[in-house]
C-alpha atoms as a PDB file:
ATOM      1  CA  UNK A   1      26.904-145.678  13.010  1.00  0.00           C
ATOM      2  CA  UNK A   2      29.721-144.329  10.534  1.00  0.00           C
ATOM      3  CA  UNK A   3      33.143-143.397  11.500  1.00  0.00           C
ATOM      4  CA  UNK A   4      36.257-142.142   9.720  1.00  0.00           C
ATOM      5  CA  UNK A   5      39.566-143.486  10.022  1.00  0.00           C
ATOM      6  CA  UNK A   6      43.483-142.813   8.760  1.00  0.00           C
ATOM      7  CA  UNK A   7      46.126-144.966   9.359  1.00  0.00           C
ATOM      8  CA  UNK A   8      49.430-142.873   9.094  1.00  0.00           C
ATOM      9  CA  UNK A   9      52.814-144.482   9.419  1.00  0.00           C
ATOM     10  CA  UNK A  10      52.201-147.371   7.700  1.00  0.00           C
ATOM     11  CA  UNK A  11      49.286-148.287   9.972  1.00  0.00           C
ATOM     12  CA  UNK A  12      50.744-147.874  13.002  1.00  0.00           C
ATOM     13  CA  UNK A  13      48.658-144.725  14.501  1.00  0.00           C
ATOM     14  CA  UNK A  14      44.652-144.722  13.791  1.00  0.00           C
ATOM     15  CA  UNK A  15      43.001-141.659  14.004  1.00  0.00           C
ATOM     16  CA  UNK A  16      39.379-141.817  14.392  1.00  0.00           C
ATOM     17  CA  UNK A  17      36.648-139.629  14.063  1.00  0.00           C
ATOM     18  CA  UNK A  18      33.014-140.337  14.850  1.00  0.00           C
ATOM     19  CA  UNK A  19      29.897-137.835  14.373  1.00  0.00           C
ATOM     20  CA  UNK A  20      28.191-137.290  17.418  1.00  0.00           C
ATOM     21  CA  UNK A  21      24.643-137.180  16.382  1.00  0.00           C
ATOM     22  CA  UNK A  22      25.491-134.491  13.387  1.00  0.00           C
ATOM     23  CA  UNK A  23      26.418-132.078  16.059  1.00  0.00           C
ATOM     24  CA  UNK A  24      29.828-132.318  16.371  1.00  0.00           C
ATOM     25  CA  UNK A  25      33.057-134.913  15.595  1.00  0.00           C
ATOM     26  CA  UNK A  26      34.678-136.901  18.455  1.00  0.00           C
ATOM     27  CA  UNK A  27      38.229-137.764  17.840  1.00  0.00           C
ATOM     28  CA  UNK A  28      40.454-140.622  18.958  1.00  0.00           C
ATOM     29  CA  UNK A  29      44.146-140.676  18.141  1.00  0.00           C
ATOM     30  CA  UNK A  30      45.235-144.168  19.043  1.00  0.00           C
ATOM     31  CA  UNK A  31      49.424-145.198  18.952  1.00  0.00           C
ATOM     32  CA  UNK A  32      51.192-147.872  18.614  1.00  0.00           C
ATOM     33  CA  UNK A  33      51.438-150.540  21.833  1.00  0.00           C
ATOM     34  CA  UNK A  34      54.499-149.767  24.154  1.00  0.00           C
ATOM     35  CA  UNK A  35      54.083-146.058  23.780  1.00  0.00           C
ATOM     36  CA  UNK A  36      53.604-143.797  26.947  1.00  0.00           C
ATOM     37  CA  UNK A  37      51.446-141.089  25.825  1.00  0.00           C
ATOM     38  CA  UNK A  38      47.823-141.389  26.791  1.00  0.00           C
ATOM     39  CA  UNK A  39      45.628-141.605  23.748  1.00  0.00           C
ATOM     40  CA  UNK A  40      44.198-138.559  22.252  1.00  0.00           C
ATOM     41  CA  UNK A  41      40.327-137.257  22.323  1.00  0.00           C
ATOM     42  CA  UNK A  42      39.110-134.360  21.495  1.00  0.00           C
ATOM     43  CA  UNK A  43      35.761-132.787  19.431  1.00  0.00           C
ATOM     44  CA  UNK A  44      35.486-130.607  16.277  1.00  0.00           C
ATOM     45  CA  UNK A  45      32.917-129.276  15.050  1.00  0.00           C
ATOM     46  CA  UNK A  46      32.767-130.400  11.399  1.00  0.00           C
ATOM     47  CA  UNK A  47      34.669-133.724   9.537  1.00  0.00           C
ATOM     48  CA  UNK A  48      37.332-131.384   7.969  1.00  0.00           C
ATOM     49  CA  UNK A  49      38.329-129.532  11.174  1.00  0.00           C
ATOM     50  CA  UNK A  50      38.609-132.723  12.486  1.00  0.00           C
ATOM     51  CA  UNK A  51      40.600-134.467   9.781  1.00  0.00           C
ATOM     52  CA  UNK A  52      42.674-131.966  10.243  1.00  0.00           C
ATOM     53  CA  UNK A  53      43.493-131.460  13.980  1.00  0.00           C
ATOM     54  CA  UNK A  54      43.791-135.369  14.017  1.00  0.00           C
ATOM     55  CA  UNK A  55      46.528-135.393  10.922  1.00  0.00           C
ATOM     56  CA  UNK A  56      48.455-132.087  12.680  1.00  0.00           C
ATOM     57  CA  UNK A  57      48.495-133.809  16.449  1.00  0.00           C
ATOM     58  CA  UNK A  58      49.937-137.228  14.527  1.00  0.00           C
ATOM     59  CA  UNK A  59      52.552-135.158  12.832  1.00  0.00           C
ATOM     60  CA  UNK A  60      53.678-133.327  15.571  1.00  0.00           C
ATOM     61  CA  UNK A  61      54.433-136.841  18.261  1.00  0.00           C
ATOM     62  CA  UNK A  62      55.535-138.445  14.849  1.00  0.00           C
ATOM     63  CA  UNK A  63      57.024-135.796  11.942  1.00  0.00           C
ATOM     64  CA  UNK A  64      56.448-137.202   8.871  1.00  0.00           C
ATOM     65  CA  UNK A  65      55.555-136.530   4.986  1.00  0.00           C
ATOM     66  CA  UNK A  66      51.749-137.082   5.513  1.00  0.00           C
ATOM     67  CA  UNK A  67      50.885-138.841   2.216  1.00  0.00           C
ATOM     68  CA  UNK A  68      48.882-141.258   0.833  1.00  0.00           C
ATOM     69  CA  UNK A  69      51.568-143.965   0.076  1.00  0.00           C
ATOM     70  CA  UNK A  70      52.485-143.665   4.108  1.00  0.00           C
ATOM     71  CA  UNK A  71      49.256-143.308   5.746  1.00  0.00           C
ATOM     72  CA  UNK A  72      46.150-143.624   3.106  1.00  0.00           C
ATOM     73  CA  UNK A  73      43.030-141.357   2.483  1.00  0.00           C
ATOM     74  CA  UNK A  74      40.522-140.629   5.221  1.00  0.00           C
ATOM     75  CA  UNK A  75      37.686-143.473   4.582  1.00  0.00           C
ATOM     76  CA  UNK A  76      34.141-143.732   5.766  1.00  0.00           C
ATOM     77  CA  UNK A  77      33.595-147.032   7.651  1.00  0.00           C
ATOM     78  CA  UNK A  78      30.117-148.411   8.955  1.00  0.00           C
ATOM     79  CA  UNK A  79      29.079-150.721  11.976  1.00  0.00           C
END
């Protein structure tokens, strides 16, 4: 199985996302350890919508300049 993954903030947050059989994304937002928020799932419907809600929920617990020098491209990893 493939997955996507971002690590913004100098890898400190890791947002996931994971096709669910072609049918839709799943979405994991995960922070770094001694925060209090609960992590973050939700689906999309296609890998853009879901890069997308997963980059705007990061900025928006943790405002930053979402680049590529501070948190990286999107890549596709495989199990």
């Amino acid at each position: 199985m493939s997955y996507w993954q971002r690590l913004h903030l100098n890898e400190t947050i890791k947002a996931m996302a994971t096709s669910d059989n072609g049918r839709r994304f799943f979405i994991q937002l995960r922070e770094p350890p001694g925060e209090h928020r609960n992590p973050i799932e939700f689906y999309r419907w296609t890998l853009t919508e879901a890069q997308e809600a997963a980059d705007r929920i990061v900025n928006a617990y943790y405002p930053h300049d979402c680049d590529e020098q501070i948190c990286g491209l999107w890549r596709k990893l495989d199990n």
